[in-house]
PDB file of N, CA and C in Angstrom:
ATOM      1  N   UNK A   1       0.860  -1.176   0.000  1.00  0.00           N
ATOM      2  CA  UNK A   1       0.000   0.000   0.000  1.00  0.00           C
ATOM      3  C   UNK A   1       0.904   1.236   0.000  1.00  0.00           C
ATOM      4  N   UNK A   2       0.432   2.264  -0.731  1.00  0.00           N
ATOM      5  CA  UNK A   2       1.540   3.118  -0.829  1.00  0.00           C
ATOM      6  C   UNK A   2       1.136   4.394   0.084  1.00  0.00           C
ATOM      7  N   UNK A   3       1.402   5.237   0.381  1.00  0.00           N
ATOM      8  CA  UNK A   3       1.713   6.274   1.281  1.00  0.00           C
ATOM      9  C   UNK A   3       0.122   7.018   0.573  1.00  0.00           C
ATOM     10  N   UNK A   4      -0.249   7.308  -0.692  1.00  0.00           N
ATOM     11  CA  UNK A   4      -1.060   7.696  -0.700  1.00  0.00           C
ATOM     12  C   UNK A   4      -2.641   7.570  -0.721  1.00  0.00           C
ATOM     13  N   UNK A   5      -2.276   5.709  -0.889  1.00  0.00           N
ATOM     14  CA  UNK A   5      -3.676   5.158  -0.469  1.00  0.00           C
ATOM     15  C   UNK A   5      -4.023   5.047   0.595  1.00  0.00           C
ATOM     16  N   UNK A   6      -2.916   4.979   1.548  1.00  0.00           N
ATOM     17  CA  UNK A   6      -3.317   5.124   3.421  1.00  0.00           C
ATOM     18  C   UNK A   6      -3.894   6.087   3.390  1.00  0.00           C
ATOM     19  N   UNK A   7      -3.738   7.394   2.723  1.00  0.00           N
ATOM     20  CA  UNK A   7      -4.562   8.649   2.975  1.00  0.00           C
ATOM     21  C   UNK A   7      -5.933   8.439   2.197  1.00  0.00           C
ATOM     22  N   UNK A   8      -5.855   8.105   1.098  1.00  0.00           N
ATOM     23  CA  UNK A   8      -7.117   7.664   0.445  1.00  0.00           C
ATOM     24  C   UNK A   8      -8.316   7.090   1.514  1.00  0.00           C
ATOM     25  N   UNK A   9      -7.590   6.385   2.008  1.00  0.00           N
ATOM     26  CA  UNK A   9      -8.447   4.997   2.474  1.00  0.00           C
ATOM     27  C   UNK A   9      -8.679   5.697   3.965  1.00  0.00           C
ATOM     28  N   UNK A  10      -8.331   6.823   4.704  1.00  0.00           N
ATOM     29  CA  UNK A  10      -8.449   7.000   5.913  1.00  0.00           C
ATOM     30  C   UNK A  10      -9.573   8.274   5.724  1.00  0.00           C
ATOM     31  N   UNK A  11      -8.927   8.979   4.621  1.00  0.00           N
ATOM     32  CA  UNK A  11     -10.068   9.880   4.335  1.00  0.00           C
ATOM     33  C   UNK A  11     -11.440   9.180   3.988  1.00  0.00           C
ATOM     34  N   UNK A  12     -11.815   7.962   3.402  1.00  0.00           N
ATOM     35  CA  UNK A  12     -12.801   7.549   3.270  1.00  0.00           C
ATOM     36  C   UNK A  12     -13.615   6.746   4.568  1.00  0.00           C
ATOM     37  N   UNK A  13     -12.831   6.668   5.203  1.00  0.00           N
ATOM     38  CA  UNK A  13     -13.482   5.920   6.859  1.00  0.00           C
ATOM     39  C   UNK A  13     -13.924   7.398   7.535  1.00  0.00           C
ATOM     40  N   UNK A  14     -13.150   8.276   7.272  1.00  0.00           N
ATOM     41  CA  UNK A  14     -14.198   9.899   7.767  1.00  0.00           C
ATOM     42  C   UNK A  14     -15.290  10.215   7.551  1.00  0.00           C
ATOM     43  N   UNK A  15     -15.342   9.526   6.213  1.00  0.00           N
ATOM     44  CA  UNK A  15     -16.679  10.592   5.836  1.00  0.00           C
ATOM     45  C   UNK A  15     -18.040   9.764   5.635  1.00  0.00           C
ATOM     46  N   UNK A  16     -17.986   8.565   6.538  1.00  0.00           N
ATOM     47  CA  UNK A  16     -19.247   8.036   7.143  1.00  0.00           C
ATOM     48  C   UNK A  16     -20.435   8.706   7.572  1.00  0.00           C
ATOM     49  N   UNK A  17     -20.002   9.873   8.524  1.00  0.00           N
ATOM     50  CA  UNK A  17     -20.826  10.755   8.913  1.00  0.00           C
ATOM     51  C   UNK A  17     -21.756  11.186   7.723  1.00  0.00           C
ATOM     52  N   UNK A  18     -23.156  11.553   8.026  1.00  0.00           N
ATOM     53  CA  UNK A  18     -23.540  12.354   7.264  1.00  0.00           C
ATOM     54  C   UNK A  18     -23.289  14.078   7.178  1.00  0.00           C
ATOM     55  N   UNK A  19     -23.409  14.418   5.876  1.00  0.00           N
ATOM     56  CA  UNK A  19     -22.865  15.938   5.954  1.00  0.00           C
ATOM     57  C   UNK A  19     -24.235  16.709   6.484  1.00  0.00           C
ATOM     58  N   UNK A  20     -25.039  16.228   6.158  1.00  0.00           N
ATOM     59  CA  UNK A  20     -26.357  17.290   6.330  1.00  0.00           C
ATOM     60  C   UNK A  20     -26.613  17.037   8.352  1.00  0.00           C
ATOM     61  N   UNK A  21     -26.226  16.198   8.092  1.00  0.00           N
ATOM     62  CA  UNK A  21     -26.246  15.620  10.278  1.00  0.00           C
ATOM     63  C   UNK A  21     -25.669  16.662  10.702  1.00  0.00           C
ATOM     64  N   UNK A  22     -24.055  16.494   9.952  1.00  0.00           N
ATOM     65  CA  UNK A  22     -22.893  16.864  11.082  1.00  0.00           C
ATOM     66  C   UNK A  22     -23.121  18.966  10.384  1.00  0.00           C
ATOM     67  N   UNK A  23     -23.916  19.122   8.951  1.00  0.00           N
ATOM     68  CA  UNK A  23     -24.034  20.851   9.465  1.00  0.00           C
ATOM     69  C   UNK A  23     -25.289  21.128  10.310  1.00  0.00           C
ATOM     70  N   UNK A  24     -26.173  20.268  10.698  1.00  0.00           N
ATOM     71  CA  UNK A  24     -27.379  20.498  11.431  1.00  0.00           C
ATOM     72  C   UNK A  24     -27.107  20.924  12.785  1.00  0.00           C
ATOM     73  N   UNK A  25     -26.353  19.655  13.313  1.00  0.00           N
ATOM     74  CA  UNK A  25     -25.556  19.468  14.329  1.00  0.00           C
ATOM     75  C   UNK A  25     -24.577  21.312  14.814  1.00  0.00           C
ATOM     76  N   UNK A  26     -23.525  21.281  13.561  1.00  0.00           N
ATOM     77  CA  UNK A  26     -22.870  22.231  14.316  1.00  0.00           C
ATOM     78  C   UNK A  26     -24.112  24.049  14.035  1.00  0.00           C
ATOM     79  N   UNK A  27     -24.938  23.726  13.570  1.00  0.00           N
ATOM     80  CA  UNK A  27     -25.698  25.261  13.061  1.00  0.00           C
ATOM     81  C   UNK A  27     -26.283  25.357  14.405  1.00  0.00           C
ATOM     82  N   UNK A  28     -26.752  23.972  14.700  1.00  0.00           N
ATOM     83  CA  UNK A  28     -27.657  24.029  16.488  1.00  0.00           C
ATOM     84  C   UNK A  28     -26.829  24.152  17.759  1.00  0.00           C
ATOM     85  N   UNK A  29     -25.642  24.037  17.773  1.00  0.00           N
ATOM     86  CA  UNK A  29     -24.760  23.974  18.736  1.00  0.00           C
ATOM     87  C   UNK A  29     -24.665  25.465  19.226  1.00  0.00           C
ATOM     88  N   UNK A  30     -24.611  25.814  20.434  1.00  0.00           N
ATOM     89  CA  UNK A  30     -24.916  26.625  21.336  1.00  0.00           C
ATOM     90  C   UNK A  30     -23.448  27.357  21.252  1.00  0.00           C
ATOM     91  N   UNK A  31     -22.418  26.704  21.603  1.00  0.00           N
ATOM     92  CA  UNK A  31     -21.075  27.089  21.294  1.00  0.00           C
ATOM     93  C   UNK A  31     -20.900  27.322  19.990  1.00  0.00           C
ATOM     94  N   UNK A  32     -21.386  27.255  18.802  1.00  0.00           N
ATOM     95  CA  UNK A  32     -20.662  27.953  17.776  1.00  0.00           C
ATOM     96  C   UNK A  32     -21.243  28.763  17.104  1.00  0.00           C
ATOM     97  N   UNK A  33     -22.418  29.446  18.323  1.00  0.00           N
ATOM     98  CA  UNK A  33     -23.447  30.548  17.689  1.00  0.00           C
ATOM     99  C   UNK A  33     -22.802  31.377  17.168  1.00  0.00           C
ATOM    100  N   UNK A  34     -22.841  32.248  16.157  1.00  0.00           N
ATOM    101  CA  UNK A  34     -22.196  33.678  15.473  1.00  0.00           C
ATOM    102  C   UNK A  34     -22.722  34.774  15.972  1.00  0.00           C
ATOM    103  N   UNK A  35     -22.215  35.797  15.855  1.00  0.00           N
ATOM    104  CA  UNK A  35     -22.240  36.765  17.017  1.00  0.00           C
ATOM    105  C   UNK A  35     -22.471  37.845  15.953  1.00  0.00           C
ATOM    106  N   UNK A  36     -23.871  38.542  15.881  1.00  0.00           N
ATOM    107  CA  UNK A  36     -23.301  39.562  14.682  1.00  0.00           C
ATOM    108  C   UNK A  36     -22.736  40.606  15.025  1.00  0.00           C
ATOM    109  N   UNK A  37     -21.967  41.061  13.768  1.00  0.00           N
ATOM    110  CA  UNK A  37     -21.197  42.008  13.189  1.00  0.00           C
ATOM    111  C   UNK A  37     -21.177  43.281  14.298  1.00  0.00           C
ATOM    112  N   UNK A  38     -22.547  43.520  14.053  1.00  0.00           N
ATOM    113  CA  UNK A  38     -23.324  44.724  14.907  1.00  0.00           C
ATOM    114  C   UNK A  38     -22.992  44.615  16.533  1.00  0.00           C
ATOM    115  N   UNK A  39     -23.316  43.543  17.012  1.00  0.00           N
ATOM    116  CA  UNK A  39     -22.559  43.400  18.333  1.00  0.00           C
ATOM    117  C   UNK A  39     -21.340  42.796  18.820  1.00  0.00           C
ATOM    118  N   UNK A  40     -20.241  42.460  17.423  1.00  0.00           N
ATOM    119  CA  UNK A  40     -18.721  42.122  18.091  1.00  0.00           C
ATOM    120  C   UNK A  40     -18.040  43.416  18.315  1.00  0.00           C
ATOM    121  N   UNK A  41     -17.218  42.678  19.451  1.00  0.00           N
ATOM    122  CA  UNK A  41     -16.575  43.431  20.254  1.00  0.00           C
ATOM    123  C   UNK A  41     -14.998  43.549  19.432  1.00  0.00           C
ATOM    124  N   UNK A  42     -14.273  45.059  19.016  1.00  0.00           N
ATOM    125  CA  UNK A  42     -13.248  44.965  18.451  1.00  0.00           C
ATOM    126  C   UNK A  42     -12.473  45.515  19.239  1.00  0.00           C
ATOM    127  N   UNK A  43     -10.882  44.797  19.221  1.00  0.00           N
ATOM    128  CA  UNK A  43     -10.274  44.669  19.813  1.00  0.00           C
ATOM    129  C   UNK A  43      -9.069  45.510  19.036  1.00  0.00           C
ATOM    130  N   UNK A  44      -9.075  45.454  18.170  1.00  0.00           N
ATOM    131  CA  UNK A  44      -8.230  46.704  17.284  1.00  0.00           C
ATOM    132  C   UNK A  44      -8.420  47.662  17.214  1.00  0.00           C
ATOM    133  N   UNK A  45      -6.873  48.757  17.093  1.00  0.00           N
ATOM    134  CA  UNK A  45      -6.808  50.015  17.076  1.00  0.00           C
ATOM    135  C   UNK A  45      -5.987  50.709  16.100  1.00  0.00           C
ATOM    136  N   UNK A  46      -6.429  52.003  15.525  1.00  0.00           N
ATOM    137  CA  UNK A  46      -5.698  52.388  14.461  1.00  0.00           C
ATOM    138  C   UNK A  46      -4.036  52.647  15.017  1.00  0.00           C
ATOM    139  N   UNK A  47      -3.105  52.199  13.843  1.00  0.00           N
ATOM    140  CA  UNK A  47      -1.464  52.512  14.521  1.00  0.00           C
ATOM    141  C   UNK A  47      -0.634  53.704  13.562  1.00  0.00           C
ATOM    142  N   UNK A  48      -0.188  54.460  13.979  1.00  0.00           N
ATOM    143  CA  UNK A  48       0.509  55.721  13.337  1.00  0.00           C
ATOM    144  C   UNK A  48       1.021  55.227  12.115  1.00  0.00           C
ATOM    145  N   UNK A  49       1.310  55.859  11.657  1.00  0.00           N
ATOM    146  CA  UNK A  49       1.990  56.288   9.904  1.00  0.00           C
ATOM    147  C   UNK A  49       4.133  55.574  10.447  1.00  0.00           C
ATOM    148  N   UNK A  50       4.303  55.885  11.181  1.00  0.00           N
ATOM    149  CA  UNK A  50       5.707  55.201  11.562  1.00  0.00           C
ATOM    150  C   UNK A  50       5.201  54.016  11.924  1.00  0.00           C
ATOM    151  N   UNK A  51       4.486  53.638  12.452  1.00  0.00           N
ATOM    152  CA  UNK A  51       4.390  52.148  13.124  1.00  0.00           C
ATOM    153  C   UNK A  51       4.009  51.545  11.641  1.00  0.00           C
ATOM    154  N   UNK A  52       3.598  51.799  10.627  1.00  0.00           N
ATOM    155  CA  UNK A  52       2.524  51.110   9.435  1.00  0.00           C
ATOM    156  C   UNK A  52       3.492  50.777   8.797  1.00  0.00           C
ATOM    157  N   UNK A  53       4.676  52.058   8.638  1.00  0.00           N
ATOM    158  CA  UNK A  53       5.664  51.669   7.755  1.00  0.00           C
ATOM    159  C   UNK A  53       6.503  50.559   8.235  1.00  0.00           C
ATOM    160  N   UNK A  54       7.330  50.727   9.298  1.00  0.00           N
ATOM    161  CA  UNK A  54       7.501  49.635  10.100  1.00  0.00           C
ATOM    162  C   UNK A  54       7.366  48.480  10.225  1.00  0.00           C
ATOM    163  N   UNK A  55       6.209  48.016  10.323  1.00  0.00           N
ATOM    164  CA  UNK A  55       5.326  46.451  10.316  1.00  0.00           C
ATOM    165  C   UNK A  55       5.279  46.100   9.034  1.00  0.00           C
ATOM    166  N   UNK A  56       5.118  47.297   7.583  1.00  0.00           N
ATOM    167  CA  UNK A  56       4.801  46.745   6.284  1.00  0.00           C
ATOM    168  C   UNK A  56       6.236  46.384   5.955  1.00  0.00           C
ATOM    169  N   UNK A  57       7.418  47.048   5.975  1.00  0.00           N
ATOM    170  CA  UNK A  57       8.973  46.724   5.911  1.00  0.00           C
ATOM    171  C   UNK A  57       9.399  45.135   6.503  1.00  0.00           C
ATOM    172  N   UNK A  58       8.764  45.174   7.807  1.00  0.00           N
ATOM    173  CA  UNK A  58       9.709  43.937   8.242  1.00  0.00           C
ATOM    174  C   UNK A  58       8.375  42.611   7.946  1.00  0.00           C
ATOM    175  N   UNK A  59       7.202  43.092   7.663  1.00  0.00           N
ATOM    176  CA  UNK A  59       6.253  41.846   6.833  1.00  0.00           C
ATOM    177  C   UNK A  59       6.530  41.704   5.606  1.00  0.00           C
ATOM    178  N   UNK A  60       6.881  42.698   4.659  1.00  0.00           N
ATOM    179  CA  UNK A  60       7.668  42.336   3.082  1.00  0.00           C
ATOM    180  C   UNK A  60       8.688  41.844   3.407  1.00  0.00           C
ATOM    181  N   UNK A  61       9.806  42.049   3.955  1.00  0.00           N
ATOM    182  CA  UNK A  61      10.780  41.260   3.965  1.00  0.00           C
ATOM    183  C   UNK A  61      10.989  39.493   4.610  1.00  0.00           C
ATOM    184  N   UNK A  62       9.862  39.540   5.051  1.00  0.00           N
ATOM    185  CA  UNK A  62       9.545  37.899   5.829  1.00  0.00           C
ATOM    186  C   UNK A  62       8.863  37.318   4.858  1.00  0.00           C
ATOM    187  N   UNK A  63       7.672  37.887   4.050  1.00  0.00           N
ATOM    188  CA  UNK A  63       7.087  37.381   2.661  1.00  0.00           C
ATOM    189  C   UNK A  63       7.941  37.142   1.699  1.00  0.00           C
ATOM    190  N   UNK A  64       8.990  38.353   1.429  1.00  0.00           N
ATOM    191  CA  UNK A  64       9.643  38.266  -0.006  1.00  0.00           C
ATOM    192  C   UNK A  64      10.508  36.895   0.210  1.00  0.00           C
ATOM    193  N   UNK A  65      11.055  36.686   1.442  1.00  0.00           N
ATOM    194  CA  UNK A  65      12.119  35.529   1.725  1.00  0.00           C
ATOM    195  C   UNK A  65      12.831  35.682   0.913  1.00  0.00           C
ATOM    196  N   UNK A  66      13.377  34.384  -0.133  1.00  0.00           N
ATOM    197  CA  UNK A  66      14.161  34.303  -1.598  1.00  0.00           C
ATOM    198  C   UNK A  66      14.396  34.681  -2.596  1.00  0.00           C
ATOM    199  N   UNK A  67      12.857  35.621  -2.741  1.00  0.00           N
ATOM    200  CA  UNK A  67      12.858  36.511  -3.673  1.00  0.00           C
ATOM    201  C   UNK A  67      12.312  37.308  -3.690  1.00  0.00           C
ATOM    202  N   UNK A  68      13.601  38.524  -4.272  1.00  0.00           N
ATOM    203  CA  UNK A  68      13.929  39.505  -4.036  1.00  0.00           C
ATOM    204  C   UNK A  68      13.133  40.148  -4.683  1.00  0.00           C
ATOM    205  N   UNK A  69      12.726  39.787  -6.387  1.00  0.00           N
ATOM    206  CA  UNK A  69      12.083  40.771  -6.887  1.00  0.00           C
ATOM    207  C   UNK A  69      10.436  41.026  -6.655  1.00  0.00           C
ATOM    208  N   UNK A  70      10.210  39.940  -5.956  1.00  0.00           N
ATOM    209  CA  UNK A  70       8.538  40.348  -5.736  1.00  0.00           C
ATOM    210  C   UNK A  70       8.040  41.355  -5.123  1.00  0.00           C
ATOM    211  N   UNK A  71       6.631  41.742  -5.348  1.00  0.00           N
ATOM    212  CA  UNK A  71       5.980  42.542  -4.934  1.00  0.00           C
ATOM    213  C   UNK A  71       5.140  42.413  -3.964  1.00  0.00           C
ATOM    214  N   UNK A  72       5.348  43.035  -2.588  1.00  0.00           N
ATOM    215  CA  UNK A  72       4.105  43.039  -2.097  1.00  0.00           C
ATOM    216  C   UNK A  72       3.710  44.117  -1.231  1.00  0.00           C
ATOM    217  N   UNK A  73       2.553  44.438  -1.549  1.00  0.00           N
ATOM    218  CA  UNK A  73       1.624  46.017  -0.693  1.00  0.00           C
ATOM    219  C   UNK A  73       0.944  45.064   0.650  1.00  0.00           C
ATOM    220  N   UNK A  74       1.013  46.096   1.646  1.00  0.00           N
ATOM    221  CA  UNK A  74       0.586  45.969   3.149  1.00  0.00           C
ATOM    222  C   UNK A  74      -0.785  46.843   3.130  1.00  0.00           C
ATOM    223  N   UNK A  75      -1.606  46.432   3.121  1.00  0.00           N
ATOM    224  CA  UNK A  75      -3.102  46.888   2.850  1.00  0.00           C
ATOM    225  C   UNK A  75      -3.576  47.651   4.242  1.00  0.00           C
ATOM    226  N   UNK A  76      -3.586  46.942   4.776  1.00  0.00           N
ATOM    227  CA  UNK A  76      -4.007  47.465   6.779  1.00  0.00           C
ATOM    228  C   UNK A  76      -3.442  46.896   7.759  1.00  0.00           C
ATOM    229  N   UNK A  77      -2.725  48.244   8.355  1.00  0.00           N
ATOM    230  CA  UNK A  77      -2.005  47.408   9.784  1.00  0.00           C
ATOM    231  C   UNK A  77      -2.736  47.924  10.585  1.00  0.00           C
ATOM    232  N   UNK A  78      -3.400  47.178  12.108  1.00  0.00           N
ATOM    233  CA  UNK A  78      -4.017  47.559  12.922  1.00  0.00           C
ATOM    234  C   UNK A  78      -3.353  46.568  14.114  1.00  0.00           C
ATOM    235  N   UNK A  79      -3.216  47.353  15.490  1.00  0.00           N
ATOM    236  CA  UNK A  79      -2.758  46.718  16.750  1.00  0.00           C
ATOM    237  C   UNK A  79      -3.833  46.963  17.805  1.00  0.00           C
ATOM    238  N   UNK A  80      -3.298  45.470  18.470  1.00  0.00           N
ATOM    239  CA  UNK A  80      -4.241  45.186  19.636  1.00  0.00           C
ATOM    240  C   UNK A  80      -4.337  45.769  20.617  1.00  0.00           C
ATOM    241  N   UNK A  81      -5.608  45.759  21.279  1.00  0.00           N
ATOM    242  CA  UNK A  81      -5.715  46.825  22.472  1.00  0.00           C
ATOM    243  C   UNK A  81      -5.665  46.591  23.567  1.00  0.00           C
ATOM    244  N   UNK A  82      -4.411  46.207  24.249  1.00  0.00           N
ATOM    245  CA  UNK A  82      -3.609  45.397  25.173  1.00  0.00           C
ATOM    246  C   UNK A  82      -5.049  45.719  26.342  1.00  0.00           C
ATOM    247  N   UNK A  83      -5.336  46.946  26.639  1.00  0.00           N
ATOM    248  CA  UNK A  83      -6.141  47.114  27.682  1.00  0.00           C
ATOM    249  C   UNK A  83      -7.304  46.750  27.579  1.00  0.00           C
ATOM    250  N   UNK A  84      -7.929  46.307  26.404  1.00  0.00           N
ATOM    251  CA  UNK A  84      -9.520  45.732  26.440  1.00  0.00           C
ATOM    252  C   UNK A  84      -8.977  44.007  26.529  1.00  0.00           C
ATOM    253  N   UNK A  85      -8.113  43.757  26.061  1.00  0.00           N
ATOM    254  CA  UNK A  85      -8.343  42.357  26.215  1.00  0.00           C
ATOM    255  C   UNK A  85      -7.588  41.782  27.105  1.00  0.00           C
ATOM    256  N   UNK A  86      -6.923  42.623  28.298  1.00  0.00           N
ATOM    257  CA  UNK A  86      -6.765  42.177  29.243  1.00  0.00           C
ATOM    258  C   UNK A  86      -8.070  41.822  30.610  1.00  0.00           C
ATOM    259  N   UNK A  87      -8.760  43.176  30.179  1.00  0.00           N
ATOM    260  CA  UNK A  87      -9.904  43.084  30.566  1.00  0.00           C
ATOM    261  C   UNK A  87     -10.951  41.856  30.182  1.00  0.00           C
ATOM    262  N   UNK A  88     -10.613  41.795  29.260  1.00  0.00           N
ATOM    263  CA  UNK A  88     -11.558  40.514  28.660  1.00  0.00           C
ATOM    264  C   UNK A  88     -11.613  39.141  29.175  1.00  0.00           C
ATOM    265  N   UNK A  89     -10.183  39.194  29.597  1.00  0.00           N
ATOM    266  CA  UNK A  89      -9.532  37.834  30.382  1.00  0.00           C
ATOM    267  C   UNK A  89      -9.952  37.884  31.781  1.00  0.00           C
ATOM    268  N   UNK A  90      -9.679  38.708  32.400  1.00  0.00           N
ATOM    269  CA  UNK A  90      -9.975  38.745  33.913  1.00  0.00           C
ATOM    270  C   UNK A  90     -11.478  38.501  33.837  1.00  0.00           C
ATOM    271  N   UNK A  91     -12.361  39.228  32.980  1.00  0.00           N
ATOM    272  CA  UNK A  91     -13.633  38.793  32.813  1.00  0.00           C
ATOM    273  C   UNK A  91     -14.298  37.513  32.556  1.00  0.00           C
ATOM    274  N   UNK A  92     -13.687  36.877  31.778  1.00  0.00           N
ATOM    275  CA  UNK A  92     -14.128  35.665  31.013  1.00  0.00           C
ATOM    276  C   UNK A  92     -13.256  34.867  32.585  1.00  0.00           C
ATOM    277  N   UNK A  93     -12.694  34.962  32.736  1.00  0.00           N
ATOM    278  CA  UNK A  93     -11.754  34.015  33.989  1.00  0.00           C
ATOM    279  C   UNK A  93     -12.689  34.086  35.347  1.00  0.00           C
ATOM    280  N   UNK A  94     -13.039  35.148  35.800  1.00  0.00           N
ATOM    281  CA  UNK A  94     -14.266  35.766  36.805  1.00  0.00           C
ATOM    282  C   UNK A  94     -15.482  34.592  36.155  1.00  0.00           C
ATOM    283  N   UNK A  95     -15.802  35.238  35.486  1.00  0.00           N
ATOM    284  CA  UNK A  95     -17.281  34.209  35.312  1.00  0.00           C
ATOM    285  C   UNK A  95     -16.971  32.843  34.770  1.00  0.00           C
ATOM    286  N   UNK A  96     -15.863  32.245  34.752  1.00  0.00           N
ATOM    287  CA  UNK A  96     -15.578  30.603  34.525  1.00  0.00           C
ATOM    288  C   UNK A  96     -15.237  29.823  36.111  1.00  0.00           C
ATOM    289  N   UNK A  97     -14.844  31.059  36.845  1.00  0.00           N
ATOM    290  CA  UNK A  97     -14.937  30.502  38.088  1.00  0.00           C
ATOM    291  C   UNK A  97     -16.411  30.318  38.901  1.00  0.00           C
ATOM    292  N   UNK A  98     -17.387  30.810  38.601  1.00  0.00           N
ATOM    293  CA  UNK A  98     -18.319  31.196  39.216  1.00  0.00           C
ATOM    294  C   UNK A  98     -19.256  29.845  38.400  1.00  0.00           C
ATOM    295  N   UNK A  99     -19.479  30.173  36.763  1.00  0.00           N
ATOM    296  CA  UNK A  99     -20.508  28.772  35.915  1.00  0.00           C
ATOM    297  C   UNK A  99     -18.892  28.139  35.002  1.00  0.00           C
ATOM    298  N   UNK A 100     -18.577  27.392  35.552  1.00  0.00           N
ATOM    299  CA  UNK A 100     -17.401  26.699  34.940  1.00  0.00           C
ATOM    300  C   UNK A 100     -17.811  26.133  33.520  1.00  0.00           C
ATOM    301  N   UNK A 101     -19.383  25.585  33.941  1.00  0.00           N
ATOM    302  CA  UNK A 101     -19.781  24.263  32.260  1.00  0.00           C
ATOM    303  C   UNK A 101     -20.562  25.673  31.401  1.00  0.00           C
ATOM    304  N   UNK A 102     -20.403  27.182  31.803  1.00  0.00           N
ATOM    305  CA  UNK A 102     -21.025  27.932  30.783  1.00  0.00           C
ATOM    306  C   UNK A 102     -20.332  28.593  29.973  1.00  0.00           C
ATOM    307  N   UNK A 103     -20.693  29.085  28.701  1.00  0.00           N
ATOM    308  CA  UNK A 103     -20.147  29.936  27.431  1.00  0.00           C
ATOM    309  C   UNK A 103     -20.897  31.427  27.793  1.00  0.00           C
ATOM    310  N   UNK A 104     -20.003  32.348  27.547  1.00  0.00           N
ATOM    311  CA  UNK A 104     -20.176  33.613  27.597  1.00  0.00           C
ATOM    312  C   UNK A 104     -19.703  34.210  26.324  1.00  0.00           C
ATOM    313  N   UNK A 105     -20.521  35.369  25.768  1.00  0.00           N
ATOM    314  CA  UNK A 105     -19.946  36.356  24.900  1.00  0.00           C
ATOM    315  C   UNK A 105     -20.022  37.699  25.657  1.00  0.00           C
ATOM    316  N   UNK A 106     -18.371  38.174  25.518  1.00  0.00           N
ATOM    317  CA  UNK A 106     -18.327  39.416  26.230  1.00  0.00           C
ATOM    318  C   UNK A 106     -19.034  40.400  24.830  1.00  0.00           C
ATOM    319  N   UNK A 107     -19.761  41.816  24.983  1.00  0.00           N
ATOM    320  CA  UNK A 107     -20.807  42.157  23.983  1.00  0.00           C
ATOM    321  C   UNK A 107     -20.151  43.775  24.338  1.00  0.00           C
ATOM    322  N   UNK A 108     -19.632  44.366  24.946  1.00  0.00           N
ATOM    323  CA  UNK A 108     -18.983  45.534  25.434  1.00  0.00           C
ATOM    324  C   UNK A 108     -18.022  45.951  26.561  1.00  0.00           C
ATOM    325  N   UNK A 109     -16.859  47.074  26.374  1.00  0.00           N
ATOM    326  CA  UNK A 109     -16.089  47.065  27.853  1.00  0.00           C
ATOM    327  C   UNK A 109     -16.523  48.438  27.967  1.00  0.00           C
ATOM    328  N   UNK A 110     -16.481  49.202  29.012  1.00  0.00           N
ATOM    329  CA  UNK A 110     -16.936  50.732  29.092  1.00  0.00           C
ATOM    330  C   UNK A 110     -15.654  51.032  30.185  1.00  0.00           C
ATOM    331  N   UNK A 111     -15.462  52.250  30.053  1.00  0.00           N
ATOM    332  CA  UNK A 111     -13.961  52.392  31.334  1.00  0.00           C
ATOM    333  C   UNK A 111     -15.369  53.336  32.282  1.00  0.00           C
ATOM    334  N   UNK A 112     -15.039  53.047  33.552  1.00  0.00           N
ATOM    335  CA  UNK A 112     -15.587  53.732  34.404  1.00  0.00           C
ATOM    336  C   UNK A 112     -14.945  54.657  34.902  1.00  0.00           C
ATOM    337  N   UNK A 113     -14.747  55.964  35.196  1.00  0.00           N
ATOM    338  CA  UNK A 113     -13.988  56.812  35.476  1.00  0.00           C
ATOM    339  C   UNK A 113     -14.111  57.451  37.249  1.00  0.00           C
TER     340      UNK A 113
END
């Protein structure tokens, strides 16, 4: 048996399942509800004109690797907002201690002053 019929043959013992089961299954699942648009929480922040150049320089040069002559444009750099999603953690950690077997979506942070 050669190396690629083991894969043949393992991929075909997978797909026993039915497909229409297993998307019923995950569309009803409580954990992989989608969260709309309108109420996710973003965690990104716009980054200066030095920082853009910066990140697009040393990401072309990790893309270009071997070669030299390619092209590539850095479309949007955006950085994380160390302070909301630290918050997010202490939050989500707070209420896993309290309902351990529950799922939470955090939906807003507000700073209280």
């Amino acid at each position: 048996m050669s190396l690629f019929g083991w894969f043949q043959k393992k991929e075909n013992r997978q797909q026993t399942t039915n497909p229409v089961e297993a998307a019923y299954e995950q569309k009803n699942d409580p954990d992989r509800s989608e969260i709309s648009e309108a109420n996710r929480l973003v965690f990104l922040v716009p980054v200066s004109e030095e920082e853009k150049e910066l990140v697009s320089v040393i990401a072309s040069g990790i893309a270009a690797g071997d070669h030299p002559d390619s092209k590539i444009r850095v479309k949007n750099v955006m950085a994380v907002d160390a302070e909301k999603e630290i918050v997010a953690v202490i939050a989500a950690a707070l209420a896993a201690e309290d309902y351990p077997n529950s799922h939470f979506h955090l939906k807003s942070i507000k700073r209280i002053n």
